[in-house]
PDB file of N, CA and C in Angstrom:
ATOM      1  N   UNK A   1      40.229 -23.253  40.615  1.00  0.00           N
ATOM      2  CA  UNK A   1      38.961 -22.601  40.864  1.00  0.00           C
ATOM      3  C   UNK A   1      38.758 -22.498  42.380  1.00  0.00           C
ATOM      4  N   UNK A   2      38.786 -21.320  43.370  1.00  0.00           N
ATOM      5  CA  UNK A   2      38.314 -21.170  44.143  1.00  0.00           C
ATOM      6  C   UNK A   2      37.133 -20.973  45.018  1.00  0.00           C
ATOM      7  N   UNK A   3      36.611 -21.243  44.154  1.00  0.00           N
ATOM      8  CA  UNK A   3      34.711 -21.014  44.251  1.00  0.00           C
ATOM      9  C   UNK A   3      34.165 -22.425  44.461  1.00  0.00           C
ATOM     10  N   UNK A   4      35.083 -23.733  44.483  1.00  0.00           N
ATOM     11  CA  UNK A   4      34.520 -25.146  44.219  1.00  0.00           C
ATOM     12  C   UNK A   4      34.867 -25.123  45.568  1.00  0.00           C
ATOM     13  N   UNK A   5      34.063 -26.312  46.460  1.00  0.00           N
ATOM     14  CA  UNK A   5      33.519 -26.820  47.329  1.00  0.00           C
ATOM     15  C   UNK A   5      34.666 -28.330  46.993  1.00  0.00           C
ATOM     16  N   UNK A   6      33.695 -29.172  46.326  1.00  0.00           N
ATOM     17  CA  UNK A   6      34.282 -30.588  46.201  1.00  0.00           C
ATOM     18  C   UNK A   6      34.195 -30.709  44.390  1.00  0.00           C
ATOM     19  N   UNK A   7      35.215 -31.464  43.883  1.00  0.00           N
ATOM     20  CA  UNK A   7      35.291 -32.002  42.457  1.00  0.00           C
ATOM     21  C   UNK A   7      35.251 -34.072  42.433  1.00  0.00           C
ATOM     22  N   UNK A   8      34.746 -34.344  41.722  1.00  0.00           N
ATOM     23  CA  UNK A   8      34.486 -35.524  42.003  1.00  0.00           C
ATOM     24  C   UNK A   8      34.337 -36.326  40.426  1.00  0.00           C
ATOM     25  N   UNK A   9      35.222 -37.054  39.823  1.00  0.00           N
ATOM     26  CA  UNK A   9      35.566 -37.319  38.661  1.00  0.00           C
ATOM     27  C   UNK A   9      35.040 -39.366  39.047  1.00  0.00           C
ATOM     28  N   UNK A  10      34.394 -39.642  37.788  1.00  0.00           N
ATOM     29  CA  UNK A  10      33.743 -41.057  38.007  1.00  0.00           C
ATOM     30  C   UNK A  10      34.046 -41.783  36.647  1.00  0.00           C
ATOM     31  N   UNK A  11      34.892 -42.614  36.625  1.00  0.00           N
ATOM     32  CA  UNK A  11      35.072 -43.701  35.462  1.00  0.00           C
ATOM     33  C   UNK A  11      33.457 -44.971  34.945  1.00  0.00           C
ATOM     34  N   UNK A  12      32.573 -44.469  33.784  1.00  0.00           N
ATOM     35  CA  UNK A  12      31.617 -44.786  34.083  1.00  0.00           C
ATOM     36  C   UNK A  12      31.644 -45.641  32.482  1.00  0.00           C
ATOM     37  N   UNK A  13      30.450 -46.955  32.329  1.00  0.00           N
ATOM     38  CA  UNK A  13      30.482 -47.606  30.653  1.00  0.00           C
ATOM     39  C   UNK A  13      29.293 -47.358  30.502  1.00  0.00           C
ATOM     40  N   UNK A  14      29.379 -46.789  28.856  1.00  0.00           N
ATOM     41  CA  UNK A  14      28.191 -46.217  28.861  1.00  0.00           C
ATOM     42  C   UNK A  14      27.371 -47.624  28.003  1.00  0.00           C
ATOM     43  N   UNK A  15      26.447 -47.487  27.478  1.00  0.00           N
ATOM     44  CA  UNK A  15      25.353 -48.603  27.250  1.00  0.00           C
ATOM     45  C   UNK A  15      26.042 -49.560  26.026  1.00  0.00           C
ATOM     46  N   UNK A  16      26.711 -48.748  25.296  1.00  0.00           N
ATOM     47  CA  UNK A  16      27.470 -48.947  24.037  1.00  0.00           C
ATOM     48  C   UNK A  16      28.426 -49.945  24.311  1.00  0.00           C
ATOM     49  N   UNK A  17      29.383 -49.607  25.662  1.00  0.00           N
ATOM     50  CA  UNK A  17      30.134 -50.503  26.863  1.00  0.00           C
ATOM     51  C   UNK A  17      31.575 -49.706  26.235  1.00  0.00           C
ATOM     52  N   UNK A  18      31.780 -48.648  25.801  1.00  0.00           N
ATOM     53  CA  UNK A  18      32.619 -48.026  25.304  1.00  0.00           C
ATOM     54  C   UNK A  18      32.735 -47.099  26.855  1.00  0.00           C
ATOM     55  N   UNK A  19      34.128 -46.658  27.610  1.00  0.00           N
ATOM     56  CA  UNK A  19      34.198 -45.760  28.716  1.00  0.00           C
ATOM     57  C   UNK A  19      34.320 -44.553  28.534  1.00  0.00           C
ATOM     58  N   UNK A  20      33.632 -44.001  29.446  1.00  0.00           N
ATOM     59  CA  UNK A  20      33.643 -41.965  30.312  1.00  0.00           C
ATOM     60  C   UNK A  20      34.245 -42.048  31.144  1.00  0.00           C
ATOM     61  N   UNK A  21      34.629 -40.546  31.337  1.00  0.00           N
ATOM     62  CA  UNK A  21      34.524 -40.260  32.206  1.00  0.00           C
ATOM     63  C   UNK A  21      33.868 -38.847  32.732  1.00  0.00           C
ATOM     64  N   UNK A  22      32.717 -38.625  34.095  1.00  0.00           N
ATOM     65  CA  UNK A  22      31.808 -38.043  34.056  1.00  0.00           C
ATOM     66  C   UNK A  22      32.590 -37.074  35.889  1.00  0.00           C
ATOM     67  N   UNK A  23      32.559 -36.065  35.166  1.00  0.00           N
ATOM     68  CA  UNK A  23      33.195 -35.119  36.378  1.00  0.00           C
ATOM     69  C   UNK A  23      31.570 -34.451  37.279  1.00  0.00           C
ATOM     70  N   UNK A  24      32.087 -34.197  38.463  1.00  0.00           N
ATOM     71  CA  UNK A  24      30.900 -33.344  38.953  1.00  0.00           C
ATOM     72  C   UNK A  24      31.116 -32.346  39.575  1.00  0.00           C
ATOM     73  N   UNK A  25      31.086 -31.138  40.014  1.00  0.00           N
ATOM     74  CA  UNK A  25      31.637 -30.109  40.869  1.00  0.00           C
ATOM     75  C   UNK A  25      30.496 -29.267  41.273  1.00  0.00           C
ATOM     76  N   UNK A  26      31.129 -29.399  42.673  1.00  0.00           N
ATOM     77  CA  UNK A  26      29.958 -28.537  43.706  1.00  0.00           C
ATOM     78  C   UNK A  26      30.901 -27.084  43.984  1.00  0.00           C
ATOM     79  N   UNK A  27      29.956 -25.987  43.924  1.00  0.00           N
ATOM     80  CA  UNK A  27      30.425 -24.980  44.366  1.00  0.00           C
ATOM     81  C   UNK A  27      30.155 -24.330  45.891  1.00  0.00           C
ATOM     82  N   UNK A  28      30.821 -23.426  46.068  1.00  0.00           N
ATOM     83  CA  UNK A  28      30.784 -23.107  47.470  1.00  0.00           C
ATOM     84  C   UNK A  28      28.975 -22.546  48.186  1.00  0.00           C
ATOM     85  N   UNK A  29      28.758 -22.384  47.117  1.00  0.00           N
ATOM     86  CA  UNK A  29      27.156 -21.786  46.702  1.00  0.00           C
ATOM     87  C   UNK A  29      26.037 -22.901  46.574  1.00  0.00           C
ATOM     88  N   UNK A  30      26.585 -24.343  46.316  1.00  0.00           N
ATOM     89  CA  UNK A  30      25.596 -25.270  45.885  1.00  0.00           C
ATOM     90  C   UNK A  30      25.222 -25.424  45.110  1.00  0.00           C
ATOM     91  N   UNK A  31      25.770 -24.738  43.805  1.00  0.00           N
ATOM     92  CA  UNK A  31      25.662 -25.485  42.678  1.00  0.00           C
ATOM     93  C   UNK A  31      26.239 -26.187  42.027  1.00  0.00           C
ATOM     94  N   UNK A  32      25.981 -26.898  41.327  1.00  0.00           N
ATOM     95  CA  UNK A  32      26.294 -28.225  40.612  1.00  0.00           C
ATOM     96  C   UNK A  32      26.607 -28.256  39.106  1.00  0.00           C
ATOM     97  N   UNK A  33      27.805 -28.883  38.872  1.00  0.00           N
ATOM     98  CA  UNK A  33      28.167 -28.905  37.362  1.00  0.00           C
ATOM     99  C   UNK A  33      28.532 -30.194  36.661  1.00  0.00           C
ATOM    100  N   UNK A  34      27.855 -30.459  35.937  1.00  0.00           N
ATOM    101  CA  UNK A  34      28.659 -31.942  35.136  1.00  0.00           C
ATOM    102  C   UNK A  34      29.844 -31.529  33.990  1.00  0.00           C
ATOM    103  N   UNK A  35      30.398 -32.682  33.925  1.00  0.00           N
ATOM    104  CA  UNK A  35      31.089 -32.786  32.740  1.00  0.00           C
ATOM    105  C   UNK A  35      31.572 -33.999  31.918  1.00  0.00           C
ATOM    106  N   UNK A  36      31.970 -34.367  30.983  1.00  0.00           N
ATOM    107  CA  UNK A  36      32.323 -35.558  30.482  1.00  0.00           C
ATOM    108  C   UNK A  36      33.336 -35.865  29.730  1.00  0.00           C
ATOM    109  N   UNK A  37      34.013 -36.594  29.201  1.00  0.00           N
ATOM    110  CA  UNK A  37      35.104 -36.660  28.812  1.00  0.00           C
ATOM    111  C   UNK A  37      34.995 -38.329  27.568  1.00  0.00           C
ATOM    112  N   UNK A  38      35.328 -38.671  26.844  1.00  0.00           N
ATOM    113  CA  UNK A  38      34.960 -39.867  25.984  1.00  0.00           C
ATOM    114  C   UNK A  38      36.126 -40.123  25.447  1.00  0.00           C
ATOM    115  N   UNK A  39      37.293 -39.423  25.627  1.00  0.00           N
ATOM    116  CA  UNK A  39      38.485 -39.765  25.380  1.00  0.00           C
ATOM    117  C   UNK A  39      39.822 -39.774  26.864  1.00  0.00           C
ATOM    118  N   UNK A  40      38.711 -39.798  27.998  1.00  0.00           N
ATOM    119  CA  UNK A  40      39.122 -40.191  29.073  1.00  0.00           C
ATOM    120  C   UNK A  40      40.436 -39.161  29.771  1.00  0.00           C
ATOM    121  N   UNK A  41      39.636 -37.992  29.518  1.00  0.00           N
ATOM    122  CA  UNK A  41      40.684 -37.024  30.197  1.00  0.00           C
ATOM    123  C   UNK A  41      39.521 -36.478  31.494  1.00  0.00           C
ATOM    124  N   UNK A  42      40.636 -36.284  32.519  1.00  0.00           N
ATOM    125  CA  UNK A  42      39.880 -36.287  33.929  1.00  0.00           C
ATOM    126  C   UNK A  42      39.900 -34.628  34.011  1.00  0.00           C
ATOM    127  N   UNK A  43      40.897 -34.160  33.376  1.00  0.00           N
ATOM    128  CA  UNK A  43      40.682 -32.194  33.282  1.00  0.00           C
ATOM    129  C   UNK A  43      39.496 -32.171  32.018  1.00  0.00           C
ATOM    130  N   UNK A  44      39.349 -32.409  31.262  1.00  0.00           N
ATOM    131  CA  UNK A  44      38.316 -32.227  30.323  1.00  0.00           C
ATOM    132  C   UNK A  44      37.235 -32.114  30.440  1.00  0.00           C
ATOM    133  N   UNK A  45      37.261 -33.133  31.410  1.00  0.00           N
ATOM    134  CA  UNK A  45      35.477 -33.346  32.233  1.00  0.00           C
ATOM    135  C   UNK A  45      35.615 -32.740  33.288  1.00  0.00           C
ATOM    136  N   UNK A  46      36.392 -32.156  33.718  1.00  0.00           N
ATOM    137  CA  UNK A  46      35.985 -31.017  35.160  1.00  0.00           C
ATOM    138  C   UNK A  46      35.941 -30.061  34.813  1.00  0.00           C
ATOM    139  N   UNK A  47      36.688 -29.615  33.421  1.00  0.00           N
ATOM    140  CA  UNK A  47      37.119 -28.413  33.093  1.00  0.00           C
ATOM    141  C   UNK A  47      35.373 -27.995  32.416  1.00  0.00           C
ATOM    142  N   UNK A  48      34.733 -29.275  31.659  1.00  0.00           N
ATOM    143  CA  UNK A  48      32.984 -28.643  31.354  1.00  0.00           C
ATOM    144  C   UNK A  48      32.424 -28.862  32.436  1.00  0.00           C
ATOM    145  N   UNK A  49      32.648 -29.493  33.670  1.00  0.00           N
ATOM    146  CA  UNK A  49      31.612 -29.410  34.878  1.00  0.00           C
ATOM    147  C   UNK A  49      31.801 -27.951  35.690  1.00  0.00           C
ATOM    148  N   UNK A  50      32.794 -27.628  35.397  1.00  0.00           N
ATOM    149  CA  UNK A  50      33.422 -26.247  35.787  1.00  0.00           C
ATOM    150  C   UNK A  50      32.467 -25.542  35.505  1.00  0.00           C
ATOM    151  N   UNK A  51      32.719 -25.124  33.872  1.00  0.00           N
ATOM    152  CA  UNK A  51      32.121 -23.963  33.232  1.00  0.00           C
ATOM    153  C   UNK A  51      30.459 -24.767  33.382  1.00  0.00           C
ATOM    154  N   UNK A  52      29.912 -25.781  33.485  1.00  0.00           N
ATOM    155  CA  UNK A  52      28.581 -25.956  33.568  1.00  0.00           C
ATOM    156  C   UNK A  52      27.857 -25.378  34.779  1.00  0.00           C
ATOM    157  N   UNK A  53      28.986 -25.277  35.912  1.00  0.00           N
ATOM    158  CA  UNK A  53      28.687 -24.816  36.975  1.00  0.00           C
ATOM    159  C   UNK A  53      28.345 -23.569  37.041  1.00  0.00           C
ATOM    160  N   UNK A  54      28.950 -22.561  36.081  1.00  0.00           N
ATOM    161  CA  UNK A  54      29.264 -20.878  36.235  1.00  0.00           C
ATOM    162  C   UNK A  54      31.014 -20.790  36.914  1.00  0.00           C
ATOM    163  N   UNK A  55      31.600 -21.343  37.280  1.00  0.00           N
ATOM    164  CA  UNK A  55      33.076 -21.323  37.435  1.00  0.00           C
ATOM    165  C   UNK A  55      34.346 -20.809  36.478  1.00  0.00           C
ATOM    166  N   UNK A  56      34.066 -21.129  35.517  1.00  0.00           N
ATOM    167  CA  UNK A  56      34.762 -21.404  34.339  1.00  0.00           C
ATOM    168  C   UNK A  56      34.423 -20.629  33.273  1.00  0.00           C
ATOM    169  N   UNK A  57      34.982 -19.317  32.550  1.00  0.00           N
ATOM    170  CA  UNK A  57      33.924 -18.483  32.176  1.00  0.00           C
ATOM    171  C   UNK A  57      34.364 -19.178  30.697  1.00  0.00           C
ATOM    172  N   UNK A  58      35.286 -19.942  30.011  1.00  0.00           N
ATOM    173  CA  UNK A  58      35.471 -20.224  28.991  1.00  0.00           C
ATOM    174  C   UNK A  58      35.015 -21.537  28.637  1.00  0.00           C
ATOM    175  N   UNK A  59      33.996 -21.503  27.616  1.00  0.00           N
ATOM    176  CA  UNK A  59      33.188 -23.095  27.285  1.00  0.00           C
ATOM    177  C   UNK A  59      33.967 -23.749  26.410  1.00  0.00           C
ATOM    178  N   UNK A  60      34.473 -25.088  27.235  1.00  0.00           N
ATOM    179  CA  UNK A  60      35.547 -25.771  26.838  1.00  0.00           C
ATOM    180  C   UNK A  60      34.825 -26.920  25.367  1.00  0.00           C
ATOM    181  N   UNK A  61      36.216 -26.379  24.630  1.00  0.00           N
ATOM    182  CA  UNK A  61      35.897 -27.324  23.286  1.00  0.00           C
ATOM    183  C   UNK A  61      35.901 -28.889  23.708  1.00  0.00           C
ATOM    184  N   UNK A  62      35.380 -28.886  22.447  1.00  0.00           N
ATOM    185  CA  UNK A  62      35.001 -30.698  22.515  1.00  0.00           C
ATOM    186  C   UNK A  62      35.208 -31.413  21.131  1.00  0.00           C
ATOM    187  N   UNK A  63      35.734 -32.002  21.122  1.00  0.00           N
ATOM    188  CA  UNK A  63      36.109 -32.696  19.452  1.00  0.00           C
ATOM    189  C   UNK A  63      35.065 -34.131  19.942  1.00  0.00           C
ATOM    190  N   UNK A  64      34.280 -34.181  18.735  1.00  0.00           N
ATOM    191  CA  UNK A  64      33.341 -35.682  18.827  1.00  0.00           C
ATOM    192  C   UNK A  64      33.999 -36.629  18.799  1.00  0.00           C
ATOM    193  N   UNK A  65      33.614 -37.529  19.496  1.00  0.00           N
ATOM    194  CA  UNK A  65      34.709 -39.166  19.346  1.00  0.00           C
ATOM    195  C   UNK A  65      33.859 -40.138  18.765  1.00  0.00           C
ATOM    196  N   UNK A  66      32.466 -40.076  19.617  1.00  0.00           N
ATOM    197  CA  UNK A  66      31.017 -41.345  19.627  1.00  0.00           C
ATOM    198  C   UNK A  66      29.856 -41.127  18.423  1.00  0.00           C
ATOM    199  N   UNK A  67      29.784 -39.608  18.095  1.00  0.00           N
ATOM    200  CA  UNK A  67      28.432 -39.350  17.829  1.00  0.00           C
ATOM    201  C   UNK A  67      27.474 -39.494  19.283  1.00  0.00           C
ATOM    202  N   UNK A  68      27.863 -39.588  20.587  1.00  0.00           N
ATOM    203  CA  UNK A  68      26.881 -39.891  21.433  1.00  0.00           C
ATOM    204  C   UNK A  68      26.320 -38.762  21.400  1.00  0.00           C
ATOM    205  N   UNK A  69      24.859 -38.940  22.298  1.00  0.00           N
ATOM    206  CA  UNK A  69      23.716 -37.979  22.398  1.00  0.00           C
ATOM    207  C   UNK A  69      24.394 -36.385  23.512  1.00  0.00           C
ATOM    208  N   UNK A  70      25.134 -37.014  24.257  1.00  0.00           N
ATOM    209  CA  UNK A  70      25.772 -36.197  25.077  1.00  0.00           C
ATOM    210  C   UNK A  70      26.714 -35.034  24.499  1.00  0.00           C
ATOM    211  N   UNK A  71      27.571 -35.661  22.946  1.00  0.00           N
ATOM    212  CA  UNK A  71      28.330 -35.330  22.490  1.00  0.00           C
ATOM    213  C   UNK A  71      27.547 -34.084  21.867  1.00  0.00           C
ATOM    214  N   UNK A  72      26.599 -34.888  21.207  1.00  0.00           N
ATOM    215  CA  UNK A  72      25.786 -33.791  19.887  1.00  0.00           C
ATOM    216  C   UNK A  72      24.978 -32.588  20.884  1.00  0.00           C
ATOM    217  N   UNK A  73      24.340 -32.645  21.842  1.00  0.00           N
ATOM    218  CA  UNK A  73      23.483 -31.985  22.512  1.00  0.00           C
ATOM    219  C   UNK A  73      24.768 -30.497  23.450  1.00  0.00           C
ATOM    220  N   UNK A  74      25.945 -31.279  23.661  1.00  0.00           N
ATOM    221  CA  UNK A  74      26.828 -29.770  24.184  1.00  0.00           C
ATOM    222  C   UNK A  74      27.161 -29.433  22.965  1.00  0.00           C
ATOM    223  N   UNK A  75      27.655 -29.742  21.552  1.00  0.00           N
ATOM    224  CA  UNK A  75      27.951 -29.185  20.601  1.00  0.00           C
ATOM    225  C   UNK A  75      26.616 -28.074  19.848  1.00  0.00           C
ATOM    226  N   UNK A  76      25.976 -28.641  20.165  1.00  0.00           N
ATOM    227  CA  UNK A  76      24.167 -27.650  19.904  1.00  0.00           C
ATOM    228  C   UNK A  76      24.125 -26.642  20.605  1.00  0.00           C
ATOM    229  N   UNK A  77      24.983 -26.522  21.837  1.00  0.00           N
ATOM    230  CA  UNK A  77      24.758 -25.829  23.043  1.00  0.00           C
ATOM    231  C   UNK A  77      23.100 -25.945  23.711  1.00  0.00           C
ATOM    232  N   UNK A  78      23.012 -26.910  23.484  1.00  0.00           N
ATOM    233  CA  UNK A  78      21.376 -27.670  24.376  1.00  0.00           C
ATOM    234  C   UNK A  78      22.293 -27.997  25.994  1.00  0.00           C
ATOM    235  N   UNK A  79      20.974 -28.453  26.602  1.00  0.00           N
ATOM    236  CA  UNK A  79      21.036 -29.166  27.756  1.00  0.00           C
ATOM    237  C   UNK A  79      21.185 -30.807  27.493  1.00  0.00           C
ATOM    238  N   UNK A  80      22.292 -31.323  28.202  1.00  0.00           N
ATOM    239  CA  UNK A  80      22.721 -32.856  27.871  1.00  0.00           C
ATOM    240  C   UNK A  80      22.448 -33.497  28.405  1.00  0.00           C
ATOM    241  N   UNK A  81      21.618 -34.509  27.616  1.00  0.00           N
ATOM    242  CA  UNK A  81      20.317 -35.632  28.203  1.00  0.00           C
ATOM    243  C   UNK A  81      21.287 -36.670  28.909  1.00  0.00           C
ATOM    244  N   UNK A  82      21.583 -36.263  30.235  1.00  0.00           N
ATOM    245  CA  UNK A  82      22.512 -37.270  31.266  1.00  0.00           C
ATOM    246  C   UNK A  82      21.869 -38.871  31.019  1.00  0.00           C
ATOM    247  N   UNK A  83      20.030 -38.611  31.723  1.00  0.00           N
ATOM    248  CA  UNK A  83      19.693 -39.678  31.943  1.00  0.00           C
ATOM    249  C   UNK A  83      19.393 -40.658  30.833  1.00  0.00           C
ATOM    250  N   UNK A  84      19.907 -40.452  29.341  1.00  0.00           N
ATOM    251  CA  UNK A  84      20.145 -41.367  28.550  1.00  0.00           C
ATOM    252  C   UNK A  84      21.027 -42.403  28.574  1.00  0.00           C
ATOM    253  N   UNK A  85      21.820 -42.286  29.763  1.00  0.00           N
ATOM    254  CA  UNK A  85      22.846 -43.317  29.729  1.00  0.00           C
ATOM    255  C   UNK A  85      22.464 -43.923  31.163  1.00  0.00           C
ATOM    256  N   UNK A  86      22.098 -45.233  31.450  1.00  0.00           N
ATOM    257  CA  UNK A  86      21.742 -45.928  32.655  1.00  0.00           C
ATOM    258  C   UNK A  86      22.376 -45.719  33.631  1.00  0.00           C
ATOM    259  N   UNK A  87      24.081 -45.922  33.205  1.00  0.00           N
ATOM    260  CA  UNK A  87      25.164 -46.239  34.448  1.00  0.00           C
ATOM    261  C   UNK A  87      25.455 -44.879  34.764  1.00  0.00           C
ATOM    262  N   UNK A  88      24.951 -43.562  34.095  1.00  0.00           N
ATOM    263  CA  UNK A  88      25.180 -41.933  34.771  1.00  0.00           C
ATOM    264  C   UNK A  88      23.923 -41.627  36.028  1.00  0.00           C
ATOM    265  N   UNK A  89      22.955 -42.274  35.723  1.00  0.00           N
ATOM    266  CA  UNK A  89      21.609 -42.224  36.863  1.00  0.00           C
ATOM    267  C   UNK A  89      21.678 -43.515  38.302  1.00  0.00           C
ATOM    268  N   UNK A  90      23.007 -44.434  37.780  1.00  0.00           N
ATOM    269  CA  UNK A  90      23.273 -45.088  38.912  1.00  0.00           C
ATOM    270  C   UNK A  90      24.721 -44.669  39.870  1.00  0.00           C
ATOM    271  N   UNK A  91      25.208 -43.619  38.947  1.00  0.00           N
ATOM    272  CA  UNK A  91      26.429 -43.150  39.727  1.00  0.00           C
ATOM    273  C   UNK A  91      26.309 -42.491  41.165  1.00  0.00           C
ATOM    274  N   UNK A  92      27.288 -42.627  42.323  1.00  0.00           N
ATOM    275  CA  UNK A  92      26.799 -41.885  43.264  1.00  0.00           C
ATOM    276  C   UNK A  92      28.230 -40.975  43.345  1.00  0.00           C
ATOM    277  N   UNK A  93      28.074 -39.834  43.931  1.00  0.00           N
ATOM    278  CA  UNK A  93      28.714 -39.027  43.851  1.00  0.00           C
ATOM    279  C   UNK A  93      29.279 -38.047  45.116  1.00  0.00           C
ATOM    280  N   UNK A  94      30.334 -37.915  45.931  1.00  0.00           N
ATOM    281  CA  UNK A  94      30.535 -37.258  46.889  1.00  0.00           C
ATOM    282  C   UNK A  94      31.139 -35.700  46.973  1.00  0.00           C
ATOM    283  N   UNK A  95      30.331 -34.707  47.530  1.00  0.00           N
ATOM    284  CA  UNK A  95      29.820 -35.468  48.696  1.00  0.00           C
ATOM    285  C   UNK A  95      28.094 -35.849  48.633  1.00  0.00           C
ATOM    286  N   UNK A  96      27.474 -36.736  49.461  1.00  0.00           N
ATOM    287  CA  UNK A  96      26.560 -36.950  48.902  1.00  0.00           C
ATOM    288  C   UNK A  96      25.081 -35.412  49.570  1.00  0.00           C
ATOM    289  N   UNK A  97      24.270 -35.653  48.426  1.00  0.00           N
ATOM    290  CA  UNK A  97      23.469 -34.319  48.557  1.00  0.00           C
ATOM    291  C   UNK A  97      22.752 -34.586  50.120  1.00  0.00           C
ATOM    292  N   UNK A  98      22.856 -33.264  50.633  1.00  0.00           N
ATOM    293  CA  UNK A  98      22.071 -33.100  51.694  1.00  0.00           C
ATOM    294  C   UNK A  98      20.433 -34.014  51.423  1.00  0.00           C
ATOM    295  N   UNK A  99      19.895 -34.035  52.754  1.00  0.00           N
ATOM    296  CA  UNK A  99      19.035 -35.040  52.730  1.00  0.00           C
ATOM    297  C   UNK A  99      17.710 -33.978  52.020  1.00  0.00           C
ATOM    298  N   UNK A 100      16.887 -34.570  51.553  1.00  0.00           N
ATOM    299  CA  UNK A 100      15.801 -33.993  50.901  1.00  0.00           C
ATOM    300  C   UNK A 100      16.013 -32.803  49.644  1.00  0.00           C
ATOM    301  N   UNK A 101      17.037 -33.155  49.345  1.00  0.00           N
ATOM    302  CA  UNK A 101      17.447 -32.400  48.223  1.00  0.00           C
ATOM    303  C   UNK A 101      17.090 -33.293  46.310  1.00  0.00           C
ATOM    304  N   UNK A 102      16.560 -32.008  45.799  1.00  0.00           N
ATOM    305  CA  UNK A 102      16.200 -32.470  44.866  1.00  0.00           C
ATOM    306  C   UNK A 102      17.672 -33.356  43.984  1.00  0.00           C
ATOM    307  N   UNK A 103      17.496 -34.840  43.456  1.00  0.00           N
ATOM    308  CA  UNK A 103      18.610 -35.409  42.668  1.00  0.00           C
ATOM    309  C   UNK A 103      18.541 -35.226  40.914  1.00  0.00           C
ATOM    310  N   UNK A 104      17.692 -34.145  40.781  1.00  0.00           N
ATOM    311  CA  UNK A 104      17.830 -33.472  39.631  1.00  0.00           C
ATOM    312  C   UNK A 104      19.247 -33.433  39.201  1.00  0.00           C
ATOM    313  N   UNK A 105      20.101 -33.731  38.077  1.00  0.00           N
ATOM    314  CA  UNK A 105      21.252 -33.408  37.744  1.00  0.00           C
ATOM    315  C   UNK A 105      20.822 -31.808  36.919  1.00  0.00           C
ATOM    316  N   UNK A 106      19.976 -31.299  36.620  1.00  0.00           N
ATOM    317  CA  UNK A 106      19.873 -30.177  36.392  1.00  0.00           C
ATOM    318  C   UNK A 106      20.298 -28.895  37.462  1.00  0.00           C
TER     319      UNK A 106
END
């Protein structure tokens, strides 16, 4: 993807204590994409922070592993309730956001 800025992939436990992994990608534009992965693939989760971004015009499948909330809410094609998981709202992520910038993961 030539349009990305920085990609930034984070090994994270979620509350359950079962592991993610939670991708993030900034574009050259400033926007922001998550992604996740529950069977611990580091393209999987960039490849939906990609397309979450607008990068990626193909919305990457997902086979359920957890039943997690994250899982069910991209399979709905909803917006995925990040801040349900503690250790995703304590992650920090580079590069880090310009100063006074909203830390909305939206």
């Amino acid at each position: 993807m030539t349009n990305l800025s920085f990609v930034h992939v984070h090994s994270m436990r979620l509350a359950t204590g079962q592991e993610a992994l939670v991708a993030r990608v900034l574009t050259k534009e400033g926007k922001v994409g998550y992604g996740f992965s529950f069977q611990l693939d580091a393209a999987d989760a960039r490849h939906m922070a990609e397309w979450h971004a607008g990068v990626r015009s193909e919305r990457p499948r997902l086979e359920p592993v957890l039943g997690h909330p994250w899982e069910t809410a991209f399979l709905a094609n909803e917006a995925i309730p990040w801040e349900c998981e503690p250790g995703f709202t304590a992650l920090e992520f580079l590069p880090p956001r310009p100063p006074g910038s909203s830390a909305s993961t939206r």
